[in-house]
Each structure stands twice: as C-alpha cells, then as structure tokens.
PDB file of N, CA and C in Angstrom:
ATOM      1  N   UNK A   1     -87.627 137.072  34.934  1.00  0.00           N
ATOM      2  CA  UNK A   1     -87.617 137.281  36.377  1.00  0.00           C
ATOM      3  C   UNK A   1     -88.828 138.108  36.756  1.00  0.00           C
ATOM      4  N   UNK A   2     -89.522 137.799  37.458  1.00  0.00           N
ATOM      5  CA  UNK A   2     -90.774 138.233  38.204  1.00  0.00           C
ATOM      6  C   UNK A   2     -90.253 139.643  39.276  1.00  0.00           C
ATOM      7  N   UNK A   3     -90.964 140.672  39.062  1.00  0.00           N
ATOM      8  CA  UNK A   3     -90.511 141.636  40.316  1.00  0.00           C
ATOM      9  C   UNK A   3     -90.824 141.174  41.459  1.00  0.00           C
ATOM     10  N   UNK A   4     -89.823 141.313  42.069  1.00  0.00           N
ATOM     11  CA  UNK A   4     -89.443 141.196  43.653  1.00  0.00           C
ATOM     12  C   UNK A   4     -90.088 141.695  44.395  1.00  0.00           C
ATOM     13  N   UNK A   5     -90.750 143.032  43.805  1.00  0.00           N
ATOM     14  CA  UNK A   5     -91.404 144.129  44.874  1.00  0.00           C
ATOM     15  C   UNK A   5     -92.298 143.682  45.280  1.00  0.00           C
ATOM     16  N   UNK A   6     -93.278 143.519  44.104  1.00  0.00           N
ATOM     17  CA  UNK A   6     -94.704 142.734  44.265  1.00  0.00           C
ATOM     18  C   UNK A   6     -94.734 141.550  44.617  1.00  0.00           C
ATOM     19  N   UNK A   7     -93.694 140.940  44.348  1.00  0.00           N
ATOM     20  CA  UNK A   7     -94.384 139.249  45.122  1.00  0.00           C
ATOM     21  C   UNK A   7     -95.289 139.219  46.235  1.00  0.00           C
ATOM     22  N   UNK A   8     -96.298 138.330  46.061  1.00  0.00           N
ATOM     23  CA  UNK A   8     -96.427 137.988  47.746  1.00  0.00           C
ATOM     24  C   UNK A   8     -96.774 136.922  48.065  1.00  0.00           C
ATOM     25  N   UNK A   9     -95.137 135.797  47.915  1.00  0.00           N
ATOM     26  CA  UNK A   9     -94.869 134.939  48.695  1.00  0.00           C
ATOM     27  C   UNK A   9     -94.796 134.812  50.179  1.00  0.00           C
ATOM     28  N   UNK A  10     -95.382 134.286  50.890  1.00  0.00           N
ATOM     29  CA  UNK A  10     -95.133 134.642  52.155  1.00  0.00           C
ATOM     30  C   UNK A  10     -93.429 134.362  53.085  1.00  0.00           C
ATOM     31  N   UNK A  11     -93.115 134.701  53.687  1.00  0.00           N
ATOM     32  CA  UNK A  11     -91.976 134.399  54.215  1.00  0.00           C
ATOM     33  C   UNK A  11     -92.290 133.153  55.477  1.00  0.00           C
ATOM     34  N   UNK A  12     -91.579 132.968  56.037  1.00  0.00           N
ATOM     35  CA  UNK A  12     -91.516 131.551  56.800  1.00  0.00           C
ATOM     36  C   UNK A  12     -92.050 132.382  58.285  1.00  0.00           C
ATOM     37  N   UNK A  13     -91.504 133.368  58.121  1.00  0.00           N
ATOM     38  CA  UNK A  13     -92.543 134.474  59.759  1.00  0.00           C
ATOM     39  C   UNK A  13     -92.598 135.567  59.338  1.00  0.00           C
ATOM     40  N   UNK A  14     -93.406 135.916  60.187  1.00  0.00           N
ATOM     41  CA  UNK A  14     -93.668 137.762  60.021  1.00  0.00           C
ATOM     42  C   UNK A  14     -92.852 138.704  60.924  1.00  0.00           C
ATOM     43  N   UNK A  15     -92.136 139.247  59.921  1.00  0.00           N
ATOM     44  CA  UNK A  15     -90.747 140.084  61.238  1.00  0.00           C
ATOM     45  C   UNK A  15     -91.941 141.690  61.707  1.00  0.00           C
ATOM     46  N   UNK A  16     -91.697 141.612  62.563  1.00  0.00           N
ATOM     47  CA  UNK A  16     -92.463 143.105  63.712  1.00  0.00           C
ATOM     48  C   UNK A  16     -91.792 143.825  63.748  1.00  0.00           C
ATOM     49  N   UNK A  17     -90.916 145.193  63.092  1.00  0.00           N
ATOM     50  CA  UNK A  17     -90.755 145.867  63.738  1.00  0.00           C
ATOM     51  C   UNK A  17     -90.880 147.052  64.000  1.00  0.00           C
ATOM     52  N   UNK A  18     -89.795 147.887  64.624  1.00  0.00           N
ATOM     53  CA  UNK A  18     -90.147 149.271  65.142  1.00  0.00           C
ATOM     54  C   UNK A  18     -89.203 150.046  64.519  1.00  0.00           C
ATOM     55  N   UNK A  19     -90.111 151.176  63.968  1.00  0.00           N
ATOM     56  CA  UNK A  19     -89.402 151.806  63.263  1.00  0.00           C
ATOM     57  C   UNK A  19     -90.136 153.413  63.463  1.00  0.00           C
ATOM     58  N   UNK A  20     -89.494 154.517  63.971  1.00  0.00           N
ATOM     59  CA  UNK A  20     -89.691 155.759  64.066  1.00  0.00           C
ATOM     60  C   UNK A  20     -91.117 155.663  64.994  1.00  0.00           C
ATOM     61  N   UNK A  21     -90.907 154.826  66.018  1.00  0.00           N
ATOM     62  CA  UNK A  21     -92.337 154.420  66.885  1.00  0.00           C
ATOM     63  C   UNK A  21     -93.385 153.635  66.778  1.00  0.00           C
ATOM     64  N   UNK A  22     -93.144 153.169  65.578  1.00  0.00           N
ATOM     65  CA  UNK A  22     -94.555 152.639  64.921  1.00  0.00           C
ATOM     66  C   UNK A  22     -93.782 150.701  64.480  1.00  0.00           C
ATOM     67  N   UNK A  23     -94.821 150.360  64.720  1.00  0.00           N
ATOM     68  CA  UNK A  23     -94.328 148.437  64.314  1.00  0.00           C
ATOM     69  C   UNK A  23     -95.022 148.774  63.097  1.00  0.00           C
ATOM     70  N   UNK A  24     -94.369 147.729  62.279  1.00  0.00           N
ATOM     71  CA  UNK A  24     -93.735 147.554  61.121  1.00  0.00           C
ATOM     72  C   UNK A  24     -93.794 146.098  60.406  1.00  0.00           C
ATOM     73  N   UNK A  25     -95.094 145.504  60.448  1.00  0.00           N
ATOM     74  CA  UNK A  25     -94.970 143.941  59.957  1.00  0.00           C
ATOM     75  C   UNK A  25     -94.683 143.796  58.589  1.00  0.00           C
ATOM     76  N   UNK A  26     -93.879 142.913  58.514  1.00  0.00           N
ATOM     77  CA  UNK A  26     -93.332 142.306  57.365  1.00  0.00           C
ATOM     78  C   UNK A  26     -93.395 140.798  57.050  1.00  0.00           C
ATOM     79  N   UNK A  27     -94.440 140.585  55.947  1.00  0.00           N
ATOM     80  CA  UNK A  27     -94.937 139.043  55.892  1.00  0.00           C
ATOM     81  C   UNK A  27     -94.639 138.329  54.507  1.00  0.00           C
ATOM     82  N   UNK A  28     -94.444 139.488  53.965  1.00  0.00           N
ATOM     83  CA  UNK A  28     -93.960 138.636  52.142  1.00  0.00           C
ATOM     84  C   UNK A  28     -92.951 139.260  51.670  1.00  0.00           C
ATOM     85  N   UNK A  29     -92.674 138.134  50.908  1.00  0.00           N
ATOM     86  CA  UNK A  29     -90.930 138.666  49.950  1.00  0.00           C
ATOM     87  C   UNK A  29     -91.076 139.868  49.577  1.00  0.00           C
ATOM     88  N   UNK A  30     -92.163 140.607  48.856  1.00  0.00           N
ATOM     89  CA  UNK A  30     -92.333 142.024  48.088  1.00  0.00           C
ATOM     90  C   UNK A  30     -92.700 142.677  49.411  1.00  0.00           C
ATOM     91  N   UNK A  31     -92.948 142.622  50.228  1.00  0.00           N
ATOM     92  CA  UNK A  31     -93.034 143.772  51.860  1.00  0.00           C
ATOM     93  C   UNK A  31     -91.417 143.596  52.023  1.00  0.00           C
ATOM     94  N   UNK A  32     -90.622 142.536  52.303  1.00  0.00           N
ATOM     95  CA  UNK A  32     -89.122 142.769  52.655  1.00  0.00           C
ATOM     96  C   UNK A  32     -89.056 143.432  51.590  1.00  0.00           C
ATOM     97  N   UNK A  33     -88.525 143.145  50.523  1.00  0.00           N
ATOM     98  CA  UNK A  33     -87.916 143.584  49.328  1.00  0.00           C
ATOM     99  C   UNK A  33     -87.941 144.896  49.521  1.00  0.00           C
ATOM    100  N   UNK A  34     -89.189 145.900  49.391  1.00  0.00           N
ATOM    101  CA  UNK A  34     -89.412 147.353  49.270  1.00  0.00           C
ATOM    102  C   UNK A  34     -88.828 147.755  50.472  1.00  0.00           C
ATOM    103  N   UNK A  35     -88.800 146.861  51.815  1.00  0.00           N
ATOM    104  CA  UNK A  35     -88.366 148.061  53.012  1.00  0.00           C
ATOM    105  C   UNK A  35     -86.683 147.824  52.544  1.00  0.00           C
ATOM    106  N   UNK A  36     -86.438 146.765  52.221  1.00  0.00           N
ATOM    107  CA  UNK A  36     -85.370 146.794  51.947  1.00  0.00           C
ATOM    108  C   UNK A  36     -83.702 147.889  51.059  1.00  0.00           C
ATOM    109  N   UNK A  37     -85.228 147.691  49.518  1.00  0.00           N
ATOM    110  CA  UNK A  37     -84.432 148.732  48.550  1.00  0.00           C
ATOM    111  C   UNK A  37     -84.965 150.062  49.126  1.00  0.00           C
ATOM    112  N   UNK A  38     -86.021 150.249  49.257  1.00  0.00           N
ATOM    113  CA  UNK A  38     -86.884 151.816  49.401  1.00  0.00           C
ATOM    114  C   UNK A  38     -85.679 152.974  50.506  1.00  0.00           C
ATOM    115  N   UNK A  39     -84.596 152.276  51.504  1.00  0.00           N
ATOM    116  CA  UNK A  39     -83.740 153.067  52.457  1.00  0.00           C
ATOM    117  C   UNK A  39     -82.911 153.596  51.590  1.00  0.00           C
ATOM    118  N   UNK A  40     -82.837 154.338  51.546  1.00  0.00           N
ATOM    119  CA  UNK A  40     -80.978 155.321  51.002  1.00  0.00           C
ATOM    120  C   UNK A  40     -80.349 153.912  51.377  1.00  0.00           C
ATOM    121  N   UNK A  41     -78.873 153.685  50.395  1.00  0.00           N
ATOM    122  CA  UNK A  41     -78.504 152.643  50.451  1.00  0.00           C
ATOM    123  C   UNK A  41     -77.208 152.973  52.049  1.00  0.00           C
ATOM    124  N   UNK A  42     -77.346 154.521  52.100  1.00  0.00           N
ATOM    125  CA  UNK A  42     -75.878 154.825  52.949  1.00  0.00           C
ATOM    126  C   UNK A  42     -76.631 154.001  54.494  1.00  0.00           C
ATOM    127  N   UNK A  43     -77.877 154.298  54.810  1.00  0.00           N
ATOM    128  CA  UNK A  43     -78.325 153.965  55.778  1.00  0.00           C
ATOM    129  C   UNK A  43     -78.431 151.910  56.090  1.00  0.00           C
ATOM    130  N   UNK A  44     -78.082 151.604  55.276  1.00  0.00           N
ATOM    131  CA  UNK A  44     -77.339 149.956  54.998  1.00  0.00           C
ATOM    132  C   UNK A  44     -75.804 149.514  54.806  1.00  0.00           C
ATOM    133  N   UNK A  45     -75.484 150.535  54.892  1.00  0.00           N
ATOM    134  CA  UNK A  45     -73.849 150.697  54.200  1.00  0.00           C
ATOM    135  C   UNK A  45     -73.253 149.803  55.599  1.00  0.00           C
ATOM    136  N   UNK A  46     -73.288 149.893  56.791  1.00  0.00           N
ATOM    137  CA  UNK A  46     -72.818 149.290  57.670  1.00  0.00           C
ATOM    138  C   UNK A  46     -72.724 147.382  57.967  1.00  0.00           C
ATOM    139  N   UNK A  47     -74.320 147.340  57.264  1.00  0.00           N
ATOM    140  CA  UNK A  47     -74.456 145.814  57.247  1.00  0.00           C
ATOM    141  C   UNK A  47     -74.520 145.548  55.115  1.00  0.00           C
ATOM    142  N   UNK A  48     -73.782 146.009  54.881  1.00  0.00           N
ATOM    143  CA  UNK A  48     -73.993 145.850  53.305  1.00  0.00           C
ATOM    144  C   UNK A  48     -73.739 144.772  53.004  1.00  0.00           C
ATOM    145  N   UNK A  49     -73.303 143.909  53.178  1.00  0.00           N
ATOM    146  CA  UNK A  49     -72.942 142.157  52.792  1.00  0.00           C
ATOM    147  C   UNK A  49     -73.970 141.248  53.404  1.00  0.00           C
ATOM    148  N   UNK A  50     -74.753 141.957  54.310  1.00  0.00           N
ATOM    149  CA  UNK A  50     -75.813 141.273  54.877  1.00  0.00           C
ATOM    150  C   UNK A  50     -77.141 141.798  54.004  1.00  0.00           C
ATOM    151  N   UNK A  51     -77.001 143.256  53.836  1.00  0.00           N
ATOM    152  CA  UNK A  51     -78.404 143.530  52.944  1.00  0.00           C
ATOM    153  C   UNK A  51     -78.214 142.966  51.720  1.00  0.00           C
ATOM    154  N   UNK A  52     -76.982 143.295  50.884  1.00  0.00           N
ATOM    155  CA  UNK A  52     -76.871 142.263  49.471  1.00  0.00           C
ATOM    156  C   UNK A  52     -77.276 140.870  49.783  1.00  0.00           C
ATOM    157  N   UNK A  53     -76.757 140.342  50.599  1.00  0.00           N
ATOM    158  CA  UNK A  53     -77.481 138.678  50.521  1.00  0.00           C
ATOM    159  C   UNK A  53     -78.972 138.782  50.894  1.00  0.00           C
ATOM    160  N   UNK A  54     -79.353 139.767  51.911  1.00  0.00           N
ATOM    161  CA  UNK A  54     -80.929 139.283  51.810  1.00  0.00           C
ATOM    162  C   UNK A  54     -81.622 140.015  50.178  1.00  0.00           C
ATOM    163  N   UNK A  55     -81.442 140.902  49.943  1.00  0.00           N
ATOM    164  CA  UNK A  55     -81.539 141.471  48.615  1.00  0.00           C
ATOM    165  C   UNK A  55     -81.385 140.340  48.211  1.00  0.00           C
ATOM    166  N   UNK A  56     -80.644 139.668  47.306  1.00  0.00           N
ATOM    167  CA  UNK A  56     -80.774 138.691  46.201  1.00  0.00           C
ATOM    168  C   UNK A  56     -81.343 137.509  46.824  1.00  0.00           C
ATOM    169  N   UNK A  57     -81.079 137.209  48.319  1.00  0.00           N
ATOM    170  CA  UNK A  57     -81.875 135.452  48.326  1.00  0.00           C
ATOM    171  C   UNK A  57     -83.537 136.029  48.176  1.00  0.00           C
ATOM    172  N   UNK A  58     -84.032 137.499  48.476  1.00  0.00           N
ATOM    173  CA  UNK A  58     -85.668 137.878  48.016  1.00  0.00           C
ATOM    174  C   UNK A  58     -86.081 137.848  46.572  1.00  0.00           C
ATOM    175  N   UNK A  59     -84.854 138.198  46.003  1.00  0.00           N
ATOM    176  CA  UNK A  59     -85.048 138.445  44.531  1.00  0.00           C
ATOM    177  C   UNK A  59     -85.121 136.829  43.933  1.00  0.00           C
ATOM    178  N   UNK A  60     -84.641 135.908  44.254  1.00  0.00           N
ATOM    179  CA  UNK A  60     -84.461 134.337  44.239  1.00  0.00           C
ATOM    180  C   UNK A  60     -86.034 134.151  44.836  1.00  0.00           C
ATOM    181  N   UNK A  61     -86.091 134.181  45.883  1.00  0.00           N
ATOM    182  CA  UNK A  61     -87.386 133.611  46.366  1.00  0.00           C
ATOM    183  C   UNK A  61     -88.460 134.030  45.945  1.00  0.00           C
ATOM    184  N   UNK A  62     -88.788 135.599  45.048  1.00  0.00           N
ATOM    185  CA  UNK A  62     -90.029 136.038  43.742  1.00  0.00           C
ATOM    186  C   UNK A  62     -89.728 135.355  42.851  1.00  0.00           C
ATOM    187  N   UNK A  63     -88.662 134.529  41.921  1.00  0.00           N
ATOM    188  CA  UNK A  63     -89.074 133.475  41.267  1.00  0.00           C
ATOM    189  C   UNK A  63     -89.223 132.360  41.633  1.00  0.00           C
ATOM    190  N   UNK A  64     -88.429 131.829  42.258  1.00  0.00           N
ATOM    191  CA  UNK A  64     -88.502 130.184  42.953  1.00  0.00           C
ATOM    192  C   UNK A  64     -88.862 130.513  44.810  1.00  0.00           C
ATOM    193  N   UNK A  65     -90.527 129.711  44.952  1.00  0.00           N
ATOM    194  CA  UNK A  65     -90.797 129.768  46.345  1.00  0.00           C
ATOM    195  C   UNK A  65     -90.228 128.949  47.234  1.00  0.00           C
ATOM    196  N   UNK A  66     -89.718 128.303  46.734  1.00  0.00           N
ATOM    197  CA  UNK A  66     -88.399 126.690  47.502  1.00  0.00           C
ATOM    198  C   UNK A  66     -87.356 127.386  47.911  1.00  0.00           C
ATOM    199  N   UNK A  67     -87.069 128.716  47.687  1.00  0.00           N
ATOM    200  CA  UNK A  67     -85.745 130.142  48.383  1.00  0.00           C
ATOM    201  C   UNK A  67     -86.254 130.180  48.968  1.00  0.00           C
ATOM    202  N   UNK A  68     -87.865 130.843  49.563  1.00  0.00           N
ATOM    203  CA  UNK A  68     -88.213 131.426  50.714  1.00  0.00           C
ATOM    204  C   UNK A  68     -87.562 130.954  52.474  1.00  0.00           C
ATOM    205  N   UNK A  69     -87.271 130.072  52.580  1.00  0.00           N
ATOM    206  CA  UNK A  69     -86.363 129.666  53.678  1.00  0.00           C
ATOM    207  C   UNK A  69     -85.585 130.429  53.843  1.00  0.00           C
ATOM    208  N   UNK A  70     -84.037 130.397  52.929  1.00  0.00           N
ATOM    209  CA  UNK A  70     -83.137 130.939  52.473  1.00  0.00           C
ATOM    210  C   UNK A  70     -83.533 132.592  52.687  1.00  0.00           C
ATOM    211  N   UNK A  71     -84.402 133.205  52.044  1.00  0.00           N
ATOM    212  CA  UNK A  71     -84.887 134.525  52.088  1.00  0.00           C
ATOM    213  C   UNK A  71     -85.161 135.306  53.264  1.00  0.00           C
ATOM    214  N   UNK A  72     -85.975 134.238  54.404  1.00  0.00           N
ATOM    215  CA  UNK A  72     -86.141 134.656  55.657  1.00  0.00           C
ATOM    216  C   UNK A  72     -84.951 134.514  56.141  1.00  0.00           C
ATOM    217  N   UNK A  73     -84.115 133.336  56.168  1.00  0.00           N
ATOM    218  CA  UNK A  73     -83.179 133.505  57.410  1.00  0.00           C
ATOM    219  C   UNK A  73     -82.138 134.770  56.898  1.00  0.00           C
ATOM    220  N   UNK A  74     -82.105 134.917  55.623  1.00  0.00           N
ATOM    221  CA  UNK A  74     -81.457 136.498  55.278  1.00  0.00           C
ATOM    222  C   UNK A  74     -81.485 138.010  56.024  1.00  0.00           C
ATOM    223  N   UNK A  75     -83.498 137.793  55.514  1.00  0.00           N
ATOM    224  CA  UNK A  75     -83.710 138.841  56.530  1.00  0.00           C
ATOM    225  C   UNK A  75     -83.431 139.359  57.696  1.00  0.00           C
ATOM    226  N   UNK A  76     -83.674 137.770  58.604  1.00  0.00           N
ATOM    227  CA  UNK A  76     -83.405 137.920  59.838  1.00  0.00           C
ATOM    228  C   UNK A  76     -82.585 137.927  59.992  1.00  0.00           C
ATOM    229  N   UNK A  77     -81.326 137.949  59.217  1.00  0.00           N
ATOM    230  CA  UNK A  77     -79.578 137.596  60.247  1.00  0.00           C
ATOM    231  C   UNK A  77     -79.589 139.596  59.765  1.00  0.00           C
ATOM    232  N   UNK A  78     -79.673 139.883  59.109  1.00  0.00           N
ATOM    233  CA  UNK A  78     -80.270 141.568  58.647  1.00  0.00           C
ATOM    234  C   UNK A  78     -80.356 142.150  59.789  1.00  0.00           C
ATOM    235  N   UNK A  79     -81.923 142.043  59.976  1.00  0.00           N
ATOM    236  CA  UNK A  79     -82.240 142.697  60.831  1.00  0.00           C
ATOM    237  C   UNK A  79     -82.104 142.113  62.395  1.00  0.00           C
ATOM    238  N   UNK A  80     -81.422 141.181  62.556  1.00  0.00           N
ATOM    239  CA  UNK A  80     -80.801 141.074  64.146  1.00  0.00           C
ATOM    240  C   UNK A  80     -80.145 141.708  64.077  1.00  0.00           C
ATOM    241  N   UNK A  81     -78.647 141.885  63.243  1.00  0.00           N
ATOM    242  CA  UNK A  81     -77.767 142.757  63.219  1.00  0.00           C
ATOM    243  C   UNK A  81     -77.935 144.067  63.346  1.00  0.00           C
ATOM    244  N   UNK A  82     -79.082 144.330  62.731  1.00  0.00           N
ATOM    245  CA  UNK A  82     -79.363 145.899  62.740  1.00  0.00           C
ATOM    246  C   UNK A  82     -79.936 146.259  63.703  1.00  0.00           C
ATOM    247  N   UNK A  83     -80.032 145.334  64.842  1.00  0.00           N
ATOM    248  CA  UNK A  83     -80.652 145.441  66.074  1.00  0.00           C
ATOM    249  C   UNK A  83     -82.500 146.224  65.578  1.00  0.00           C
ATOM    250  N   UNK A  84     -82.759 145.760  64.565  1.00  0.00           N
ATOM    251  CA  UNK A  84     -84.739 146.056  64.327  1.00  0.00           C
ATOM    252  C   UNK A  84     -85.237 145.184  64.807  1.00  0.00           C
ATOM    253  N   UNK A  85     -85.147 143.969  65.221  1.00  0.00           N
ATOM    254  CA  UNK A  85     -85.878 143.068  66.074  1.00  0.00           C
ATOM    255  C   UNK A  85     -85.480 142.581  67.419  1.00  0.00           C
TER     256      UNK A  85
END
C-alpha cells in the first residue's frame, strides 16, 4: 500500500475552504488525506462514519486511481456536512 499522505492523485475538484479565516484548497488525495488525519480525531467525532469512509475511500484511491471518484464524493458528503463548504 502506497502512503496516502503523499499521493498526488488529483481529486475530481478542488474543495476551497475556510478555515480559521484563511481558504484552504484541497486538490489531491494526499492534501485530503493529511487535513483529514492531521485534526484531533474528537474534532470529527460528530461526523465519524462520514470521516471513516472518506478516510479509507482516500486510502483506496493512493493505490487504485479508478477510487478517485469514490474518494471525492466522500470528501464532499464530509465536508457538506461539516458545513466547510
């Protein structure tokens, strides 16, 4: 298995967001991945069945780039929920 962190597959869009004032682009599996794991996990604890699935469909899409679909719409059902976009 290839690290996740580093990939840089691109994702299907680039999510924008805002975070402590400042935008925040996110364009490849290893940019999600790190904002992803890098939070205290308590600060995910609310959408945790949503961060575990985008967590592993990223970790899927650093080995196989045919996930990346799968990977983005993860993200994004994520971070709609989390109201970041």
């Amino acid at each position: 298995m290839s690290d996740p962190a580093s990939s840089e597959t691109p994702l299907r869009t680039t999510f924008k967001i805002k975070l402590n004032g400042d935008t925040l682009a996110i364009a490849t599996v290893g940019q999600a991945y790190q904002f992803l794991t890098n939070f205290k996990s308590v600060e995910w604890m609310e959408f945790r069945s949503l961060h575990d699935d985008a967590v592993h469909a990223l970790e899927g899409a650093a080995d196989n780039a045919i996930l990346v679909v799968q990977a983005t719409n993860a993200v994004r059902a994520l971070f709609v929920s989390a109201k970041l976009l």
